[in-house]
N, C-alpha and C. Protein backbone atom coordinates (compact mmCIF):
# COMPACT_ATOMS: atom_id res chain seq x y z
N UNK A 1 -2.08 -29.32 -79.30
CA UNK A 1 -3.03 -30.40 -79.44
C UNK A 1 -4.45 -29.86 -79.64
N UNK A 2 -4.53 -29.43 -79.30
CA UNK A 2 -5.91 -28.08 -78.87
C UNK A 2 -6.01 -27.69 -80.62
N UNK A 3 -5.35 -27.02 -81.02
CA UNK A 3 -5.59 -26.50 -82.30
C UNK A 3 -5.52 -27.09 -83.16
N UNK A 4 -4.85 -28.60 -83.21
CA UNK A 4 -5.42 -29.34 -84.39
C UNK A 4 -6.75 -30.13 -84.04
N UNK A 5 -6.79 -30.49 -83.00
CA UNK A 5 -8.56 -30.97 -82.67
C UNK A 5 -9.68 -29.78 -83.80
N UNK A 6 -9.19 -28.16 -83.45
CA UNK A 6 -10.06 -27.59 -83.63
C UNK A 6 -10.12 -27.13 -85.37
N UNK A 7 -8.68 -27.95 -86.00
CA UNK A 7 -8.86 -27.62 -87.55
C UNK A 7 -9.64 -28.78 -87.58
N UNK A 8 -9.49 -30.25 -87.16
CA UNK A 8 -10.57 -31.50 -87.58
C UNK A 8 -11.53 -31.23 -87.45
N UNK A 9 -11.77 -30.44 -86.66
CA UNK A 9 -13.54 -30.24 -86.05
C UNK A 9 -14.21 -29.14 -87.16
N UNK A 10 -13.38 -28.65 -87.47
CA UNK A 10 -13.91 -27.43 -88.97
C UNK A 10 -13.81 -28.08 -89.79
N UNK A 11 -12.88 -28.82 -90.05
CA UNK A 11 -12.69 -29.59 -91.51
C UNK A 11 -13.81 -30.83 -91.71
N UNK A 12 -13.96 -31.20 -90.77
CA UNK A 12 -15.48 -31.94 -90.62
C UNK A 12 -16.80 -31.28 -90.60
N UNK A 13 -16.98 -30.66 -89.97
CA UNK A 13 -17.82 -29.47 -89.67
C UNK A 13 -18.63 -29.21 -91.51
N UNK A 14 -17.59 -29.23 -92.10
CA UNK A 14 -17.55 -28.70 -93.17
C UNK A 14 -17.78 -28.99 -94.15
N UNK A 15 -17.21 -30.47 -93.93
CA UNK A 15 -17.88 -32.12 -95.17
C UNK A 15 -18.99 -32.27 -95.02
N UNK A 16 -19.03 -32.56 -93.79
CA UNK A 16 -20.46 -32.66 -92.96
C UNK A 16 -21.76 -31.63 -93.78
N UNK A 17 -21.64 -30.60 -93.78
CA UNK A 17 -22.28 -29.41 -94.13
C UNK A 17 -22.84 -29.13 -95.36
N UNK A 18 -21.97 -29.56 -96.33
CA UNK A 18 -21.66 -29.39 -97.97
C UNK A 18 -22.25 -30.53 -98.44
N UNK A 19 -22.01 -32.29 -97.23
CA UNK A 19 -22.97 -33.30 -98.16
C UNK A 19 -24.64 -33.13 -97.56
N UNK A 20 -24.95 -32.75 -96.79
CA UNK A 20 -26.44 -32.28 -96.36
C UNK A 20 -26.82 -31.04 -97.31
N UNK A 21 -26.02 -30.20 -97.77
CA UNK A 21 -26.89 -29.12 -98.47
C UNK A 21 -26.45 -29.50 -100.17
N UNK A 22 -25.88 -30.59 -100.42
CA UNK A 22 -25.59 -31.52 -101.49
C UNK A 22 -27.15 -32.61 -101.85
N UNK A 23 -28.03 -32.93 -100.67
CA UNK A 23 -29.06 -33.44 -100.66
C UNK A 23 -30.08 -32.73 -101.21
N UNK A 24 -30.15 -31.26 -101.16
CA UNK A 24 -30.72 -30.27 -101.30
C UNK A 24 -30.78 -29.40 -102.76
N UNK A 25 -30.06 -29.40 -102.58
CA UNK A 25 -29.22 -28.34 -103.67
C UNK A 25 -27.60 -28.93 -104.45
N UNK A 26 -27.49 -29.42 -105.41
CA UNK A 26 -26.21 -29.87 -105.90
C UNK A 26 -25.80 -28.56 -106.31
N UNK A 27 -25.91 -27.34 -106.78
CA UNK A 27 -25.48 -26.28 -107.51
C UNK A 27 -24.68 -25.63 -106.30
N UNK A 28 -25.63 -25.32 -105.35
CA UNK A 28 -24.76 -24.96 -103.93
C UNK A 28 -23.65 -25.64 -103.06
N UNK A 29 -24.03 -26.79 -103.58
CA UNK A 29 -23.02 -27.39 -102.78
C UNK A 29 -21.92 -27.58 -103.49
N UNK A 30 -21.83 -27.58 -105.16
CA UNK A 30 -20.43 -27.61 -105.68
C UNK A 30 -19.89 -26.27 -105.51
N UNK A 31 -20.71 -25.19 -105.74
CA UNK A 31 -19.93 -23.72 -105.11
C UNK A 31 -19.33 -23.97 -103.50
N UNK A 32 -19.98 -24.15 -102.74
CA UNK A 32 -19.28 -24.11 -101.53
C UNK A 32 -18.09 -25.10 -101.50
N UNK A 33 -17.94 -26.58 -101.70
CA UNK A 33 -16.76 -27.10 -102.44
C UNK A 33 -15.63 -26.51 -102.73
N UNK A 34 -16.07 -25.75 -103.71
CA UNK A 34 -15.64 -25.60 -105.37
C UNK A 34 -14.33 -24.12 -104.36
N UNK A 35 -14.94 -23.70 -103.27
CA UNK A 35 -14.24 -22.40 -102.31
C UNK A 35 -12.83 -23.89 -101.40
N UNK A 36 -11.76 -23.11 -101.27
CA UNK A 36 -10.62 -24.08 -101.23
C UNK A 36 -10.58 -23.92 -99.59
N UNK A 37 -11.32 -23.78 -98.51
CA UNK A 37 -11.55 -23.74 -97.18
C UNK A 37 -10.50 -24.52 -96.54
N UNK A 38 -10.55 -25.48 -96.84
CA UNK A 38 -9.96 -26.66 -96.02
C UNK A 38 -8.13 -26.82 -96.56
N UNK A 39 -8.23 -26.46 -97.62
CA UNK A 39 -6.65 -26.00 -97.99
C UNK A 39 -6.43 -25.44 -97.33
N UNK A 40 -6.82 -24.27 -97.01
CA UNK A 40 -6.57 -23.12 -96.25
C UNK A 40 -6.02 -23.22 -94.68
N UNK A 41 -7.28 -24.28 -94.17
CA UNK A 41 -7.28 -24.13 -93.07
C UNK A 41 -5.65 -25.40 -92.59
N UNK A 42 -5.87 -26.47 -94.16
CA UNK A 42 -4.43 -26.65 -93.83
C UNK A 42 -3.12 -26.28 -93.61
N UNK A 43 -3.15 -25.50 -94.28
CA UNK A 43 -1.54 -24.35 -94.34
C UNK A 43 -1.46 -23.76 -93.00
N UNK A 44 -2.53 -23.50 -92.47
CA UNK A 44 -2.37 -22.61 -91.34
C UNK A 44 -2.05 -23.85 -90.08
């Protein structure tokens, strides 16, 4: 239970992150996107 709390909390963490530096910067934020993180962190 513990470790999927702590993939939501990254996987949010993360949306979260990408639409604030999306306010900022659109070029950066489709690169960071554009990196498959959250796939990742699904499989695992």
């Amino acid at each position: 239970m513990t470790y999927t709390l702590i993939k939501v909390l990254i996987t949010s963490l993360l949306v979260v992150a990408i639409s604030e530096i999306a306010k900022r910067s659109s070029l950066m934020a489709g690169i960071l996107a554009s990196i498959p993180l959250v796939s990742v962190l699904g499989f695992i």
